[in-house]
Protein backbone atom coordinates (compact mmCIF):
# COMPACT_ATOMS: atom_id res chain seq x y z
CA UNK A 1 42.51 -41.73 -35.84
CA UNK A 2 41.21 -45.34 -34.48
CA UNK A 3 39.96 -43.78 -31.50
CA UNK A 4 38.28 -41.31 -33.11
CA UNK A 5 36.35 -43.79 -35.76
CA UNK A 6 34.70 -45.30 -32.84
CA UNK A 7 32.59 -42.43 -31.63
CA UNK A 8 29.32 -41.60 -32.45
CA UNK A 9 28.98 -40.56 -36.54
CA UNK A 10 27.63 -36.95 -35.44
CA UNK A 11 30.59 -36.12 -32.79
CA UNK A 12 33.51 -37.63 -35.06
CA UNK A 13 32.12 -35.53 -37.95
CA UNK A 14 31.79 -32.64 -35.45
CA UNK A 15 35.11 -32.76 -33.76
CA UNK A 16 36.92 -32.64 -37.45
CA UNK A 17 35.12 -30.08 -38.51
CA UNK A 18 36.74 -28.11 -35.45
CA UNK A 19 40.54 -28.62 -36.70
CA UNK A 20 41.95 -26.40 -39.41
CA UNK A 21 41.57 -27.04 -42.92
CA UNK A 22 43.66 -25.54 -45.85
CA UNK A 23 40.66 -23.82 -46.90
CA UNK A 24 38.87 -22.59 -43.88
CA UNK A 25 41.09 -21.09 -41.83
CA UNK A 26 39.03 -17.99 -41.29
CA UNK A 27 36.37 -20.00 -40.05
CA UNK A 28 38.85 -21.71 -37.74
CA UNK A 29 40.10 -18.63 -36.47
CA UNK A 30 36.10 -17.23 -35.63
CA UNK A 31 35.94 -20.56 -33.55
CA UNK A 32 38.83 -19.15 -31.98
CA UNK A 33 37.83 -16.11 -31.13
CA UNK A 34 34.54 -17.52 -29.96
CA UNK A 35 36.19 -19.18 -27.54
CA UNK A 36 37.94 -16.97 -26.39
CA UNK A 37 35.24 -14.34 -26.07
CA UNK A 38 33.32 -16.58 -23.61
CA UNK A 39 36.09 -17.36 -21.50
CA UNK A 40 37.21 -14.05 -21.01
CA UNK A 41 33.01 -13.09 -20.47
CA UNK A 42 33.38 -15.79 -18.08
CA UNK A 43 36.03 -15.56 -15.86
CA UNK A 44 35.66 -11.53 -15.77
CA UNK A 45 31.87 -12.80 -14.61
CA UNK A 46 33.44 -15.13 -11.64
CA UNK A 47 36.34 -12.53 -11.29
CA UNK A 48 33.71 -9.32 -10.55
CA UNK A 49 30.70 -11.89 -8.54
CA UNK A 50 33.70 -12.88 -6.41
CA UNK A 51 35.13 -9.50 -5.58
CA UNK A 52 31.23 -8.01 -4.79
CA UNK A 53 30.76 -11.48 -2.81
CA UNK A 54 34.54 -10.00 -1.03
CA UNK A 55 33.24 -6.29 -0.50
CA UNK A 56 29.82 -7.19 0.65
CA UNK A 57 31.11 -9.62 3.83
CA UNK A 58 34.35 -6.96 4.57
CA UNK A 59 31.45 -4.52 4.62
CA UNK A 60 28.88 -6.72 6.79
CA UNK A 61 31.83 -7.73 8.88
CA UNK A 62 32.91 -3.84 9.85
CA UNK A 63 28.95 -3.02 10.46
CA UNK A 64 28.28 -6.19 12.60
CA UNK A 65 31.72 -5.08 14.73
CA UNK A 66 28.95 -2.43 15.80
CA UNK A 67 25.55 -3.45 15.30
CA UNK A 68 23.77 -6.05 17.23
CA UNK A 69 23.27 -9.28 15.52
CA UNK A 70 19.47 -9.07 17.31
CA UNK A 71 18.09 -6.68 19.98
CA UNK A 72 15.27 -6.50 22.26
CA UNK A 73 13.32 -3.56 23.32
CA UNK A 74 9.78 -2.12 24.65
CA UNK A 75 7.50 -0.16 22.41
CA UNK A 76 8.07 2.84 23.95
CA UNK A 77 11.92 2.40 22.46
CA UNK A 78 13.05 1.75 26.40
CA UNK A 79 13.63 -1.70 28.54
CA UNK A 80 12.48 -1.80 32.34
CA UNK A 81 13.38 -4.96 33.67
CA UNK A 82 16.47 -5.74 31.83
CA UNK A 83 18.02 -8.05 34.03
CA UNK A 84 14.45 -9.98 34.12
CA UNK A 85 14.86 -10.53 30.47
CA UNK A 86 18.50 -11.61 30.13
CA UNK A 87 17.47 -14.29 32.81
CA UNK A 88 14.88 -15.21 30.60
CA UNK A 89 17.18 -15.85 26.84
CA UNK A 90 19.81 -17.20 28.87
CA UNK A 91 20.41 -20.55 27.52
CA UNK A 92 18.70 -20.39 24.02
CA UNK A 93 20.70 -22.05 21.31
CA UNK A 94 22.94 -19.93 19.22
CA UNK A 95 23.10 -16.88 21.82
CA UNK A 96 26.21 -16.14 23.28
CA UNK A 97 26.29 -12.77 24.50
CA UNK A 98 23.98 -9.80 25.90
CA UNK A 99 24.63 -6.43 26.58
CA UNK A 100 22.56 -3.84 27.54
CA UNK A 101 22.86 -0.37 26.37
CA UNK A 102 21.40 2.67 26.15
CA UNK A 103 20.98 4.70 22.86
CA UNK A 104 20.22 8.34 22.06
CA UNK A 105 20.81 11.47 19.97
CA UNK A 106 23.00 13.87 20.99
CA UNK A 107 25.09 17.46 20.59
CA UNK A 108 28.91 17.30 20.99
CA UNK A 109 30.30 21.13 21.27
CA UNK A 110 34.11 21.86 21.17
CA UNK A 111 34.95 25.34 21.41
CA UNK A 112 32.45 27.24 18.18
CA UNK A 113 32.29 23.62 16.53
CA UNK A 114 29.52 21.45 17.02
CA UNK A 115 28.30 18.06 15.26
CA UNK A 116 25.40 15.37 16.16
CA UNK A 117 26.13 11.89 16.57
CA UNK A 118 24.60 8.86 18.08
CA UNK A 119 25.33 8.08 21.89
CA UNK A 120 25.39 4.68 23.19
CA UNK A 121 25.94 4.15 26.59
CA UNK A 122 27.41 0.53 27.81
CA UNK A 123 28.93 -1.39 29.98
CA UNK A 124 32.28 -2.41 29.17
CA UNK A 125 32.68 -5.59 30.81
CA UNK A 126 29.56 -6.76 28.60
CA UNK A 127 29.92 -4.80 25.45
CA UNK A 128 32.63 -6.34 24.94
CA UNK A 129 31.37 -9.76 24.47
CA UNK A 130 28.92 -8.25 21.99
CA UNK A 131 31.00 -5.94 20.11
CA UNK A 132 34.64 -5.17 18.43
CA UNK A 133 35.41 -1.89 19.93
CA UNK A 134 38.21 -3.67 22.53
CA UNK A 135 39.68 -4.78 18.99
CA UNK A 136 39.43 -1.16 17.16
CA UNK A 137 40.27 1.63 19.50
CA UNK A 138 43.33 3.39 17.90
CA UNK A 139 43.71 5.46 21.60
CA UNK A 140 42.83 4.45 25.00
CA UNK A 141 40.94 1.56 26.47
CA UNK A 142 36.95 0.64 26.47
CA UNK A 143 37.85 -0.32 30.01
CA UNK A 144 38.44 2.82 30.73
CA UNK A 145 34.82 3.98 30.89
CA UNK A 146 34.08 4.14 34.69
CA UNK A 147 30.74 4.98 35.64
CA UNK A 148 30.97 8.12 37.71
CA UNK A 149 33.59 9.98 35.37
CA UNK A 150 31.74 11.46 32.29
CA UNK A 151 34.53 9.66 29.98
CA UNK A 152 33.73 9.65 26.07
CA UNK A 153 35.26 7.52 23.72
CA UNK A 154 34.58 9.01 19.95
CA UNK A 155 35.43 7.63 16.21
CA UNK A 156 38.30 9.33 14.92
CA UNK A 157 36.34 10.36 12.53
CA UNK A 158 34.09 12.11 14.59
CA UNK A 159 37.00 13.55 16.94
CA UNK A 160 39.08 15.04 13.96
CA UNK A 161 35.79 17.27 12.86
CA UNK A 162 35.68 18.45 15.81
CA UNK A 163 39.06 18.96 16.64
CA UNK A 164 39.77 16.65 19.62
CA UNK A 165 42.33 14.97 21.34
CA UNK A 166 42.53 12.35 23.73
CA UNK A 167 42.14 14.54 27.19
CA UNK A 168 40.18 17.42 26.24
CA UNK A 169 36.88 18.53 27.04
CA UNK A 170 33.81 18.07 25.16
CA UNK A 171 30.20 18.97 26.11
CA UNK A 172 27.65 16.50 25.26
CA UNK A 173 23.93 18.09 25.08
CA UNK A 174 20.86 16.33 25.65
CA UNK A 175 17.70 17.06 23.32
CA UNK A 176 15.42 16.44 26.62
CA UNK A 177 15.17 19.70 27.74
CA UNK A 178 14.67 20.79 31.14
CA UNK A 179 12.94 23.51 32.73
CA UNK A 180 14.21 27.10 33.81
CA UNK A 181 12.89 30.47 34.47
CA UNK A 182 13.95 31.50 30.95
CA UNK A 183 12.54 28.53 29.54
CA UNK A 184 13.29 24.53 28.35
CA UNK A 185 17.02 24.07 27.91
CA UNK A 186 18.73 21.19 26.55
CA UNK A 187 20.39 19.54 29.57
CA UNK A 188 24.15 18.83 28.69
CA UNK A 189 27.21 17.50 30.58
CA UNK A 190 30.89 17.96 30.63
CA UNK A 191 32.91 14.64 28.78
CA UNK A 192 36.78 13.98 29.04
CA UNK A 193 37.75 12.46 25.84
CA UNK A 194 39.55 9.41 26.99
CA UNK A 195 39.61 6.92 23.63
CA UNK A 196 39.08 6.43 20.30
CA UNK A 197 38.00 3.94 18.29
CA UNK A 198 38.50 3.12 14.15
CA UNK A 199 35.68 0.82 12.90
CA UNK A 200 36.64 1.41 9.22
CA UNK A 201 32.93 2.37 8.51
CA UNK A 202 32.29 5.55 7.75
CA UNK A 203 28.91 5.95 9.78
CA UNK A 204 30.21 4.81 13.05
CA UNK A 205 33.52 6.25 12.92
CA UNK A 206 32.02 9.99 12.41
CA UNK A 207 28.61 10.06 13.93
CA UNK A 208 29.20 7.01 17.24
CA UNK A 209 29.97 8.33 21.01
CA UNK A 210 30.73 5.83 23.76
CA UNK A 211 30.02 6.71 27.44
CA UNK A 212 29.55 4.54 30.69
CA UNK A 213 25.78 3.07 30.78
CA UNK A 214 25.10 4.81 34.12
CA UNK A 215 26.41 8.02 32.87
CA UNK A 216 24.59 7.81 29.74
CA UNK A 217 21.23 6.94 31.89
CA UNK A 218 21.61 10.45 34.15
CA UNK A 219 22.04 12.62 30.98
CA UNK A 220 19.13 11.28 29.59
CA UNK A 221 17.20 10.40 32.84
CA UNK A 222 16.60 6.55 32.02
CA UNK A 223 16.75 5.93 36.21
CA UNK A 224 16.96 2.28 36.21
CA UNK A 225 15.80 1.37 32.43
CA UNK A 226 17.95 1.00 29.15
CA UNK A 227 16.69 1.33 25.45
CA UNK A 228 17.27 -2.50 25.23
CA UNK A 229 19.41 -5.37 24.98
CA UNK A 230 22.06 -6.21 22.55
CA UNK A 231 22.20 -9.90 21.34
CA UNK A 232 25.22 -11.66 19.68
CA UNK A 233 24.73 -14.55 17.99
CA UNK A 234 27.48 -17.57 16.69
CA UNK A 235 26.02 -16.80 13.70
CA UNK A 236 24.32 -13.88 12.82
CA UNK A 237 22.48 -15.32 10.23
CA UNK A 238 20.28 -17.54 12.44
CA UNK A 239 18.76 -14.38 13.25
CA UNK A 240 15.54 -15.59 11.46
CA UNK A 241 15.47 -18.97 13.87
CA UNK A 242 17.14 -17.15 17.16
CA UNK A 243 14.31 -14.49 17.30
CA UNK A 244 10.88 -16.72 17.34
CA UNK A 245 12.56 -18.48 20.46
CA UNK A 246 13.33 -15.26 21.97
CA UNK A 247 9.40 -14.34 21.42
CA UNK A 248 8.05 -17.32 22.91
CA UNK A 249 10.16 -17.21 26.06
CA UNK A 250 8.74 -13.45 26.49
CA UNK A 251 5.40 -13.51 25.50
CA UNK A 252 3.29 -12.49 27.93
CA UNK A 253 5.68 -10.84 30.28
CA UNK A 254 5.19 -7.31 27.98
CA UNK A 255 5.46 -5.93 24.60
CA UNK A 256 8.75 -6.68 23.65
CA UNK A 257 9.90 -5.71 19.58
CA UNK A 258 13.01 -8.16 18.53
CA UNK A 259 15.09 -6.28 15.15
CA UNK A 260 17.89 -7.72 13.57
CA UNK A 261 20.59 -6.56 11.93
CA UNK A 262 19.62 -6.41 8.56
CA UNK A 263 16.25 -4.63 9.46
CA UNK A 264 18.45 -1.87 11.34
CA UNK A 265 20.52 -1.44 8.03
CA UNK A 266 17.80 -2.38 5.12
CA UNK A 267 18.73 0.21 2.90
CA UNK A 268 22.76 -0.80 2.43
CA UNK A 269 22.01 -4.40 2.27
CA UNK A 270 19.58 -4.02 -0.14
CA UNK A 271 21.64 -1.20 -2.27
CA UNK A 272 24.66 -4.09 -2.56
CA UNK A 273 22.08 -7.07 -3.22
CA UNK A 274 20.45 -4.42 -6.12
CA UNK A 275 24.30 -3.76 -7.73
CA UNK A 276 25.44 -7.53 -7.25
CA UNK A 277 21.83 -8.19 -9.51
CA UNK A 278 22.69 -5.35 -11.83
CA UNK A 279 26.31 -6.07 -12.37
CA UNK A 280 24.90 -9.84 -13.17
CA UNK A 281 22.86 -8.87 -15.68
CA UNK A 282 25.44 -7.07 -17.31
CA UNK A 283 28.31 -9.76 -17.21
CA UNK A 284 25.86 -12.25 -18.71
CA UNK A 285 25.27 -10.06 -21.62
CA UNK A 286 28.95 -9.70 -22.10
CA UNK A 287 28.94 -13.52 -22.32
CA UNK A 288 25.93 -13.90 -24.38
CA UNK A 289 27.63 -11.59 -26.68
CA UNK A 290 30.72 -13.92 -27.05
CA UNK A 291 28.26 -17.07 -27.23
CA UNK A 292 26.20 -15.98 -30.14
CA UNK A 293 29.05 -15.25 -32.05
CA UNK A 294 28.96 -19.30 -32.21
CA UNK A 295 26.07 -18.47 -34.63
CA UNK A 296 28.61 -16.22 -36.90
CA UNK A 297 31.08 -19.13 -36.70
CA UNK A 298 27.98 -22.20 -37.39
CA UNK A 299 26.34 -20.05 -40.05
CA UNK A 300 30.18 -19.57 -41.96
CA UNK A 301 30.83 -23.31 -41.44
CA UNK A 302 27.48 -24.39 -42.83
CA UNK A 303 27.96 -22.36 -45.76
CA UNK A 304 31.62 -23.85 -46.25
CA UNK A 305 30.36 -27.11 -45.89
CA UNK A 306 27.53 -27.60 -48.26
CA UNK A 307 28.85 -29.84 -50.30
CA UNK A 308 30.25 -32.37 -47.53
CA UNK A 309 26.50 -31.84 -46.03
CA UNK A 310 24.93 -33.06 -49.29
CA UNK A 311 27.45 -35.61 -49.68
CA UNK A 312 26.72 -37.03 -46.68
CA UNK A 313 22.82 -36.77 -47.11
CA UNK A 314 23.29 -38.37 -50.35
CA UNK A 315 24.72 -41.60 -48.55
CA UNK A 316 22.21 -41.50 -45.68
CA UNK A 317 22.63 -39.19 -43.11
CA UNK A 318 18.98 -37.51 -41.89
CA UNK A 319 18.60 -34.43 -41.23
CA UNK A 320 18.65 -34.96 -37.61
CA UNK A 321 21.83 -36.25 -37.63
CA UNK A 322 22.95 -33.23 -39.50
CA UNK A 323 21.58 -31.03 -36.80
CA UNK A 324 23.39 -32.92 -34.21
CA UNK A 325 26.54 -32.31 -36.41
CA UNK A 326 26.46 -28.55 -35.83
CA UNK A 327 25.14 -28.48 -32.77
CA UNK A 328 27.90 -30.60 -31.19
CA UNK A 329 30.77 -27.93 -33.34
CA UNK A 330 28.77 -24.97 -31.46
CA UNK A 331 28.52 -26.98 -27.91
CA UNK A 332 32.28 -27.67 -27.77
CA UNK A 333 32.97 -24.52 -28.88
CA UNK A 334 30.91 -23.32 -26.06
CA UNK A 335 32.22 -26.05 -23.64
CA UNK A 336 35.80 -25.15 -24.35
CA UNK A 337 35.30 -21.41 -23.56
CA UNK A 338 33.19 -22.04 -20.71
CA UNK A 339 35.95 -24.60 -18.82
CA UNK A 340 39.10 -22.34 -19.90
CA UNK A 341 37.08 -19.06 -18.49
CA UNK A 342 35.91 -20.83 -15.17
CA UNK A 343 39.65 -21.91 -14.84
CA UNK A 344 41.07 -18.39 -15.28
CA UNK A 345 38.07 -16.82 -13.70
CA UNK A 346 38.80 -19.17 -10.24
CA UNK A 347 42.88 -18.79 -10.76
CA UNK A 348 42.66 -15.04 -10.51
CA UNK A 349 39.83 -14.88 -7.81
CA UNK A 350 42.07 -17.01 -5.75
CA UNK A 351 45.36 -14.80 -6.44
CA UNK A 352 44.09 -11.25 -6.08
CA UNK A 353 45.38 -10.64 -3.10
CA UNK A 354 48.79 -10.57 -5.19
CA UNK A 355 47.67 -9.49 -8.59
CA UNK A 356 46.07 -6.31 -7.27
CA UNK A 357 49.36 -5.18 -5.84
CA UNK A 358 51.35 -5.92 -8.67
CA UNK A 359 49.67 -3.98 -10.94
CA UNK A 360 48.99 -0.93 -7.96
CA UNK A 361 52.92 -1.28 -8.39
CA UNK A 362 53.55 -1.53 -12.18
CA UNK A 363 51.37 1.60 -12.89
CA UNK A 364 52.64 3.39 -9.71
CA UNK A 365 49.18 3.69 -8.67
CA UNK A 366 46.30 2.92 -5.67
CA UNK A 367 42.79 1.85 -6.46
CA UNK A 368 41.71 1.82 -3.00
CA UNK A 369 43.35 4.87 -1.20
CA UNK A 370 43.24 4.71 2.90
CA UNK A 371 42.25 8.34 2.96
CA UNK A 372 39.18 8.37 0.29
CA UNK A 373 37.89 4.59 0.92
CA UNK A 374 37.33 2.53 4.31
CA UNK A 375 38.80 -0.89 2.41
CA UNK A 376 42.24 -0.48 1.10
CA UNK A 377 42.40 -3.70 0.01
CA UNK A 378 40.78 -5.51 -3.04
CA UNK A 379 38.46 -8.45 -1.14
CA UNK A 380 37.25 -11.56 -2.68
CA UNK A 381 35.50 -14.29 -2.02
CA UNK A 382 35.06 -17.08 -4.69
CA UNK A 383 31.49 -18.84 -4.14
CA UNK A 384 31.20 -22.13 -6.07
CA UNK A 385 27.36 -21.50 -6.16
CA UNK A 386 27.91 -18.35 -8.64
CA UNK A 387 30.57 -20.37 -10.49
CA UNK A 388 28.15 -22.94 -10.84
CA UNK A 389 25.31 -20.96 -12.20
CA UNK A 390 27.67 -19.05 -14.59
CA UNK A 391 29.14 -22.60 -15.71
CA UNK A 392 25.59 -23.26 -16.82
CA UNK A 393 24.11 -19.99 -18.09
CA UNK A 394 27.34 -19.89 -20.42
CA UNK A 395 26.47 -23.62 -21.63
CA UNK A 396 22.77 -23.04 -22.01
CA UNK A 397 23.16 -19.70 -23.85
CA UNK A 398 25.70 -21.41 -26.33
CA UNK A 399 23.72 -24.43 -26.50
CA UNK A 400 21.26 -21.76 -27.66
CA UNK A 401 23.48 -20.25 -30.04
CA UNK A 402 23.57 -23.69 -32.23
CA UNK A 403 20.04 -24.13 -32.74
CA UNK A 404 19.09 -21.72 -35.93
CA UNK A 405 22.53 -22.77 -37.72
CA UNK A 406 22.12 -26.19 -37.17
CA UNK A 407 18.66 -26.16 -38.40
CA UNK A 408 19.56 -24.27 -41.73
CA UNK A 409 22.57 -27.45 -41.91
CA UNK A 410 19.66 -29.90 -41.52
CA UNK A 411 17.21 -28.22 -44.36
CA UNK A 412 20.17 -28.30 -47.56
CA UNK A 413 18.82 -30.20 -50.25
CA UNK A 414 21.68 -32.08 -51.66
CA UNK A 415 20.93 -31.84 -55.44
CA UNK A 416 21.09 -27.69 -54.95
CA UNK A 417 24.32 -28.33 -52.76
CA UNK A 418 26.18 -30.21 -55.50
CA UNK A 419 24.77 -28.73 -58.68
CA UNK A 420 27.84 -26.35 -58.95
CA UNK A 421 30.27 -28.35 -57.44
């Protein structure tokens, strides 16, 4: 009790209006639950951010096992002087890998099936530097690509819609047509299926075809050019700085177009940017729900406490220091809440890894099945930027939650307080 006479009037008189009295236990027990509304609004906030944060970089991890982090081409969506060019970015900061490659649509046909899909053509010994498929083939080697031998490595997606297995025979048609006395037919070529590959993402594992570079240029008569060069950075988020370096070594020398990543997959990254936003919005309501219940809790205190208020009035107290009164009830309340959510919000972020499982196992169930989803397991990635903002919003909206109670505190006029009392 000593240490608690020597605070400020306004946060001694608030703090014992937070403990239990014989007569205001209901009140007592809405504090309660106000507290425990924003925690719980809290930590489910961190708790969903964190597993988004988790999903978006598994995702962006699988897609940059494929993608390029930057690549060059010409306008005409084809590179001449390839070699000319890697010459050229050799040595700029942050690259550490080029491949070249060359990329175009295609026809596989197995027996009476027959599905498109993307063909890349590359060079093993440098696509390898640039790319995960070393890491994910499920069958065969990306070594194994000779030039010379029409071998095709498919997803296994792609290879169980058609039918395949490693050593069979797959024809791969060209859309460039070529010329015959019966008219323009689509030039095609005999592949051995020699690999496959599992990049747990759906759109390379079922639409993706690897062949040698040099094979891939006679099928589609590239000669000596590629459709460009694939860039891997040591982070692929320096694309923004990487790519005006790469310009300014080039200009001049042709009309070269730089993409990265992002621009090649706009639509997904903004789709999980757009639901991260969304999902936001709706956790902060959640919480702002919980916070302005404070205003329930201020509004039933105020009313319970009249006649303290105009006793306390009567021997000096202004207004203001009234206001502060409440405010400071509502503010811990809101403090309180805020701390014990970001501690359970953080504690199960870090553990759900285990948590996940255990309840997969209690209820004999699988939230992420391997053969319906490409992640079977729950990611998560706790980000102390989101914890921070949600730390604050939570504060500021129960800060906000004091104001109108703690005004109607300030505005009792003791003589009406204590004419019944």
């Amino acid at each position: 009790m000593s240490v608690l006479s020597k605070l400020p009037f306004e946060l001694f008189v608030g703090l014992r209006y937070l403990r239990a009295k014989r007569k205001s236990h209901f009140t007592t027990f809405i504090s309660i639950t106000s507290m425990v509304g924003i925690a719980l609004g809290v930590a489910v906030l961190i708790v969903v951010l964190s597993v988004m944060n988790g999903f978006g970089t598994e995702l962006r991890s699988r897609i940059l096992g494929v993608a390029s982090h930057l690549q060059i081409t010409e306008g005409s969506n084809t590179l001449s002087n390839w070699q000319s060019v890697m010459r050229e970015i050799d040595g700029i900061p942050h690259v550490v890998a080029a491949a070249p490659f060359v990329m175009a649509q295609g026809m596989l046909s197995f027996g009476p099936v027959a599905q498109g899909t993307l063909v890349r053509g590359v060079l093993p010994d440098a696509e390898v530097k640039v790319a995960e498929f070393a890491e994910k083939m499920k069958v065969g080697k990306l070594a194994d690509l000779h030039a010379g031998e029409f071998g095709i490595i498919l997803g296994t997606d792609l290879a169980y819609s058609l039918g395949l297995t490693v050593g069979d025979k797959v024809v791969l048609m060209s859309p460039s047509g070529q010329a015959t006395p019966v008219g323009t037919m689509p030039r095609m070529k005999q592949f051995k299926l020699i690999g496959l590959f599992e990049m747990g993402y759906q759109a390379y594992d079922s639409g993706l075809a690897l062949i040698h570079m040099e094979d891939a240029a006679k099928l589609y008569r590239m000669e000596d050019k590629v459709s460009g060069l694939r860039l891997k950075l040591d982070d692929p988020f320096l694309t923004s700085v990487v790519a005006p370096e790469i310009a300014s070594r080039l200009s001049g020398r042709g009309n070269y177009y730089l993409s990265d990543w992002v621009q090649e997959n706009p639509n997904f990254f903004q789709a999980l940017k757009m639901e991260k936003r969304i999902m936001s919005i709706i956790m902060v309501l959640v919480v702002a729900v919980a916070a302005f219940n404070i205003v329930s809790t201020l509004i039933m205190a105020v009313i319970d406490k009249r006649a303290d208020i105009a006793i306390m009035r009567t021997f000096g107290a202004s207004p203001h220091s009234i206001m502060k009164i409440f405010i400071i009830q509502g503010v811990l309340i809101g403090v309180i809440g805020t701390l014990s959510g970001v501690g359970l919000g953080i504690l199960i972020t870090l553990n759900v890894d285990v948590i996940v499982p255990f309840i997969e196992q209690l209820f004999n169930t699988k939230f992420l099945a391997k053969d319906v989803y490409y992640i079977s397991e729950v990611p998560s990635q706790l980000l102390w930027s989101d914890v921070s903002v949600i730390a604050l919003t939570s504060f500021i909206l129960s800060l906000l939650a004091t104001l109108y109670p703690s005004y109607k505190a300030s505005q009792i006029n003791p003589a009406e307080a204590l004419r019944y009392e």
